[in-house]
N, C-alpha and C. Protein backbone atom coordinates (compact mmCIF):
# COMPACT_ATOMS: atom_id res chain seq x y z
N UNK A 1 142.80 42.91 -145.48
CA UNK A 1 143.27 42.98 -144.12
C UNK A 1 144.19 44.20 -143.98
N UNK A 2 144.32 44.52 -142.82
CA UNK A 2 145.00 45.66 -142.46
C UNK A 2 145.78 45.02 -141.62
N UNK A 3 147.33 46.20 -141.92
CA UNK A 3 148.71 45.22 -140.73
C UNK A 3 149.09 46.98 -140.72
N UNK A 4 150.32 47.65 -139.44
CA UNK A 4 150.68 48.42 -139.36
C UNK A 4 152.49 48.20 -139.26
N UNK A 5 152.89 49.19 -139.97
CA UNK A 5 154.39 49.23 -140.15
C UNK A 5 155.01 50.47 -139.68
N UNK A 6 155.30 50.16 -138.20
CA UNK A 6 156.46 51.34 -137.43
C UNK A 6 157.88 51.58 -138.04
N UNK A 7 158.22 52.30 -138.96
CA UNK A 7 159.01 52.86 -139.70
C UNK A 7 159.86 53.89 -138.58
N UNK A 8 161.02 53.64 -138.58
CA UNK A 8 162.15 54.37 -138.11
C UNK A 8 163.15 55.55 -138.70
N UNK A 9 163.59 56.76 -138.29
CA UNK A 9 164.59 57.47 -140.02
C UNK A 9 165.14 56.50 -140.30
N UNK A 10 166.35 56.46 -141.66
CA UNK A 10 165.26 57.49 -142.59
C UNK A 10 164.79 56.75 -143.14
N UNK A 11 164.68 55.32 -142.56
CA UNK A 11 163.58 54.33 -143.49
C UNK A 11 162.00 55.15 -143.81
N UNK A 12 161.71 55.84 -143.21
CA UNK A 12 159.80 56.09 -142.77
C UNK A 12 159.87 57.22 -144.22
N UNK A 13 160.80 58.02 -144.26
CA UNK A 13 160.74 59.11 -145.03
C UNK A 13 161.42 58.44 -146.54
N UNK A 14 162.26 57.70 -146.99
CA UNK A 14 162.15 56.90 -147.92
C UNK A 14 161.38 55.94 -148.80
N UNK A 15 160.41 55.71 -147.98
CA UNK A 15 159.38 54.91 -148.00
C UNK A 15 158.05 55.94 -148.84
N UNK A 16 158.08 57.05 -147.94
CA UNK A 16 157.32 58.14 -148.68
C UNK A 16 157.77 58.61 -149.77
N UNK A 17 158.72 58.92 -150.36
CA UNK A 17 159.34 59.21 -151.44
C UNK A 17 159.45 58.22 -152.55
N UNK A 18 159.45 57.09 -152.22
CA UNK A 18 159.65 56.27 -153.18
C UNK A 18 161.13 55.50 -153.65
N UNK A 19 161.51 55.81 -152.73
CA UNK A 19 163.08 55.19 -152.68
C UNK A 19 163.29 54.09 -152.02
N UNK A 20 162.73 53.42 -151.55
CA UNK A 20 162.46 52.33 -150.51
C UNK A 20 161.66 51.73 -150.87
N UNK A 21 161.20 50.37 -151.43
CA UNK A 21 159.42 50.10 -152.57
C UNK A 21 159.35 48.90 -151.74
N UNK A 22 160.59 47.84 -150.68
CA UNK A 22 159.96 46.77 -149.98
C UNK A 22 160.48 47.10 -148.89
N UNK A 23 159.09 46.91 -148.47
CA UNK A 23 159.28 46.95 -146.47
C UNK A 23 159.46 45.30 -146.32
N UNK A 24 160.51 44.66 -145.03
CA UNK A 24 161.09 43.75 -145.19
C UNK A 24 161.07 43.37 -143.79
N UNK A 25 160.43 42.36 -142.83
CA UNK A 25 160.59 42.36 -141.58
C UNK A 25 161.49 40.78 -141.19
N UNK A 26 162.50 40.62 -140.71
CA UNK A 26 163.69 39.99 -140.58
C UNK A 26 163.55 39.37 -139.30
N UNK A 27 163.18 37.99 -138.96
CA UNK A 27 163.12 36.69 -138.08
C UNK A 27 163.62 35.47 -138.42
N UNK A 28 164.16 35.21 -137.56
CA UNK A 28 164.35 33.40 -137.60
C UNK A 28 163.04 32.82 -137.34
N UNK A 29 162.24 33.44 -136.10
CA UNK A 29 161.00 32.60 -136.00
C UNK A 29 159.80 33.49 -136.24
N UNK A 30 158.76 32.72 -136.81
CA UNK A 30 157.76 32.84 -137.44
C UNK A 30 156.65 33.37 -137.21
N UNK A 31 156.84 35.04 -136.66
CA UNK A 31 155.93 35.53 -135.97
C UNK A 31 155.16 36.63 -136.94
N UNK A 32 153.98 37.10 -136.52
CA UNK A 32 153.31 38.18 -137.32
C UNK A 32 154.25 39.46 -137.70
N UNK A 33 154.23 39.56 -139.02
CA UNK A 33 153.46 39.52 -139.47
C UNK A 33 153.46 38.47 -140.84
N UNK A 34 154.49 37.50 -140.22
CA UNK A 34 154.27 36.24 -141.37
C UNK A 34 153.86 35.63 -141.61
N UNK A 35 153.27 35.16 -142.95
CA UNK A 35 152.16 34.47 -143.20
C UNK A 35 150.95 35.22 -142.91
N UNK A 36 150.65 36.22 -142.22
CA UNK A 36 149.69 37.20 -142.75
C UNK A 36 149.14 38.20 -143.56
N UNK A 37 150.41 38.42 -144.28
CA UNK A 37 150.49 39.57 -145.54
C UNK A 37 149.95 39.09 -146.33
N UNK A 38 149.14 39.39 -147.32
CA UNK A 38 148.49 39.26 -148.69
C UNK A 38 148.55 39.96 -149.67
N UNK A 39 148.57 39.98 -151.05
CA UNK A 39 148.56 40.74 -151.87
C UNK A 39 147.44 41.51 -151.89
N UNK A 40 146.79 42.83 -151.93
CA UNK A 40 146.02 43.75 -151.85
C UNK A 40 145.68 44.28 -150.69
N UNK A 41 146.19 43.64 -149.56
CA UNK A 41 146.65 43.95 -148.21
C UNK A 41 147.23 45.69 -148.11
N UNK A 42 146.11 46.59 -146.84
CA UNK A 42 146.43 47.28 -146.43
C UNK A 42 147.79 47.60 -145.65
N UNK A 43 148.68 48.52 -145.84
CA UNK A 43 149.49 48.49 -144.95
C UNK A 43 149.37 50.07 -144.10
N UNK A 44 149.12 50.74 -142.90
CA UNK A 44 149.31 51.61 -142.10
C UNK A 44 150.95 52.12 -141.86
N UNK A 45 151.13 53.16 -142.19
CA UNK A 45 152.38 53.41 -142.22
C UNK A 45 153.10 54.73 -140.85
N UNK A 46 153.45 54.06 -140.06
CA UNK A 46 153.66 55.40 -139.01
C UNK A 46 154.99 55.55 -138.57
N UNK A 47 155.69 56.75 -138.31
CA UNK A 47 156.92 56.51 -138.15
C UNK A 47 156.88 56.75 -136.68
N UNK A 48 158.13 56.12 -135.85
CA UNK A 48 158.03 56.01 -134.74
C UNK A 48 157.58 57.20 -134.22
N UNK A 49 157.17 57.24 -132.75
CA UNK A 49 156.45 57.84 -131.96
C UNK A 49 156.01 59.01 -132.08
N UNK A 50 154.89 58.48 -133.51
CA UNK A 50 153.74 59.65 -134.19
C UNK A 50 152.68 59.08 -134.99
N UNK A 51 151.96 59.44 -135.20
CA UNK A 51 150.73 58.92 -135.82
C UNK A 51 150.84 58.14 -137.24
N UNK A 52 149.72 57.73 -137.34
CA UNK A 52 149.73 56.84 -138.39
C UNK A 52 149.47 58.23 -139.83
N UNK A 53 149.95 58.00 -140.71
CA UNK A 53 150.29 59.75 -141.50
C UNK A 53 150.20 58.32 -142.93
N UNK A 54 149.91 57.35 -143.66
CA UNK A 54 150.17 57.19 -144.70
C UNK A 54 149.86 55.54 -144.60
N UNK A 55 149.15 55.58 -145.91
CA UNK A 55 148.70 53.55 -146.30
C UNK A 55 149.24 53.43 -147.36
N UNK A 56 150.05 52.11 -147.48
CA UNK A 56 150.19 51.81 -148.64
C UNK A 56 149.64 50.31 -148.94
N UNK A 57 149.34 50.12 -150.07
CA UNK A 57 148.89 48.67 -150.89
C UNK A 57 150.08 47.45 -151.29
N UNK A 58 149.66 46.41 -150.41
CA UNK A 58 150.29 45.35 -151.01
C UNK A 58 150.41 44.47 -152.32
N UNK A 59 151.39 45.27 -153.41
CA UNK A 59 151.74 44.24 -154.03
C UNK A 59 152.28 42.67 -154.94
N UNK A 60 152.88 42.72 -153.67
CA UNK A 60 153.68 41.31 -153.67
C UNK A 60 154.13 41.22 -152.56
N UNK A 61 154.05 39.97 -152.48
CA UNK A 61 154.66 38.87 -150.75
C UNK A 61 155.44 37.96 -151.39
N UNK A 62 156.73 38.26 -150.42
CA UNK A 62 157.52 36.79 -150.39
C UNK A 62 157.97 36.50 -148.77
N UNK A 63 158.12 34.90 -148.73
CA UNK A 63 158.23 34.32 -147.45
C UNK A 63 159.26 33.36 -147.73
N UNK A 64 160.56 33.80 -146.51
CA UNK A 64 161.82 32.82 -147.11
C UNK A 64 162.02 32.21 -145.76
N UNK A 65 162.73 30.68 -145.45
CA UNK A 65 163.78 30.41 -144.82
C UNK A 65 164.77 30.97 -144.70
N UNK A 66 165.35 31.54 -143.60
CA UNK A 66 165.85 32.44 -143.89
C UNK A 66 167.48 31.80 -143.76
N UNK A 67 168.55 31.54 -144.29
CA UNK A 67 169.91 30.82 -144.24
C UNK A 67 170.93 32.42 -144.46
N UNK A 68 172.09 32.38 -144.08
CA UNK A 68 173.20 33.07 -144.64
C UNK A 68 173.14 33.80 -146.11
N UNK A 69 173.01 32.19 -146.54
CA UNK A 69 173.11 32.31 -148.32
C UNK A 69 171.86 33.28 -148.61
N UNK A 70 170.65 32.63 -148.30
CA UNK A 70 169.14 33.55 -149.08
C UNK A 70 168.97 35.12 -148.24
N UNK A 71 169.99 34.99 -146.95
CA UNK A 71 170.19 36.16 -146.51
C UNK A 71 170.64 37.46 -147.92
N UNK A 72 171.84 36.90 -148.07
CA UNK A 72 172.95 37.28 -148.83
C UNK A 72 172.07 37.68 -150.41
N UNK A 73 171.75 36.50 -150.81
CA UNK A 73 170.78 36.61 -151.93
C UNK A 73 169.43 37.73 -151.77
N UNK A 74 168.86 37.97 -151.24
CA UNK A 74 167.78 38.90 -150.91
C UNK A 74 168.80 40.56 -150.72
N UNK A 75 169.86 40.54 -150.25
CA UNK A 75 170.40 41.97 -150.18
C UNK A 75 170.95 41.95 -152.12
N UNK A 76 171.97 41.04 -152.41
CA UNK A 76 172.13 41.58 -153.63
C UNK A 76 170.60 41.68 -154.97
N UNK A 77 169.76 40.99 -154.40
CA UNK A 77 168.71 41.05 -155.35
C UNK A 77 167.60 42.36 -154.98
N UNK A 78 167.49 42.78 -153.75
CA UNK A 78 166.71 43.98 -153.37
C UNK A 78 166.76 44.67 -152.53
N UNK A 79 168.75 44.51 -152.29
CA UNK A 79 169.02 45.75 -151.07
C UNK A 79 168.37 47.02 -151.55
N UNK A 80 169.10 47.12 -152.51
CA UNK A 80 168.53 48.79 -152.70
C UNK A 80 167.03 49.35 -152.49
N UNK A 81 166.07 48.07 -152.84
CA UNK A 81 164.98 48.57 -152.68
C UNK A 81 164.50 48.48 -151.52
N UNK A 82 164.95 47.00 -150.18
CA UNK A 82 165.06 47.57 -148.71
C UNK A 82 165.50 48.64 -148.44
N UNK A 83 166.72 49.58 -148.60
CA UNK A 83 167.43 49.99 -148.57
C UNK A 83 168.39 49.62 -147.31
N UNK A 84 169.01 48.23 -147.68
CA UNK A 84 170.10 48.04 -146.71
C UNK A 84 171.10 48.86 -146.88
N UNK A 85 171.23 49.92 -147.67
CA UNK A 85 172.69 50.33 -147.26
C UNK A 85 172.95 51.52 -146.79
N UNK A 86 171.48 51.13 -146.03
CA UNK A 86 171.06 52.27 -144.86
C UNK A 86 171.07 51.99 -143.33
N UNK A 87 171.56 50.46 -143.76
CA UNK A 87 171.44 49.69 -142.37
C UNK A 87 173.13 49.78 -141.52
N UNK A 88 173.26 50.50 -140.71
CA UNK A 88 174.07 50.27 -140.04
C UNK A 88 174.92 48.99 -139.23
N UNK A 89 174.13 48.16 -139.17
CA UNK A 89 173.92 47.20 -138.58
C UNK A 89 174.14 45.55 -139.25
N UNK A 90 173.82 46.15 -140.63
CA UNK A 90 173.81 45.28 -141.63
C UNK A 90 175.70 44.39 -142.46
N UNK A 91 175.29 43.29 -141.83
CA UNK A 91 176.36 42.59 -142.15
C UNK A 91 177.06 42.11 -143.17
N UNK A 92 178.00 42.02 -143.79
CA UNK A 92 177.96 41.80 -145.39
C UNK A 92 179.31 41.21 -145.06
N UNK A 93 179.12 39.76 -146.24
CA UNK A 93 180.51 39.17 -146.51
C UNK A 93 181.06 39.89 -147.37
N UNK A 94 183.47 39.88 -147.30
CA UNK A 94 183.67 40.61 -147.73
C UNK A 94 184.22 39.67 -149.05
């Protein structure tokens, strides 16, 4: 299956480089593209308002409830490879 991932700076250009290895899409409710990802799953890669320029292959899926805690747990276990600490936005207990 094929899914497409609108990449924003400098997530889109990290992603190409290899500094960024999980793309990570963040809901309380349970909308696409969850539960549709698969392992060997196409992904379309375009950064905002420009063409689709790059595919990458799905290696691994994970699907969480998402709480505070497994919040919290998912940044110290693979911020870096989201790269949350690129996220402005991104909340962190102190």
């Amino acid at each position: 299956m094929q899914h497409m991932a609108i990449l924003r700076q400098p997530f889109f250009d990290m992603v190409l480089s290899g500094k960024k290895t999980i793309e990570s899409r963040w809901s309380m409710n349970k909308v696409a593209p969850y539960g549709k990802v698969s392992i060997g799953d196409k992904i379309l890669l375009k950064e905002t308002g420009k063409d689709v320029t790059a595919i990458a292959i799905v290696k691994d899926v994970k699907y969480y409830e998402l709480t505070p805690e497994i919040v919290e747990e998912i940044r110290l276990c693979y911020g870096k490879q989201i790269g949350t600490d690129k996220f402005v936005d991104w909340e962190t207990t102190p």
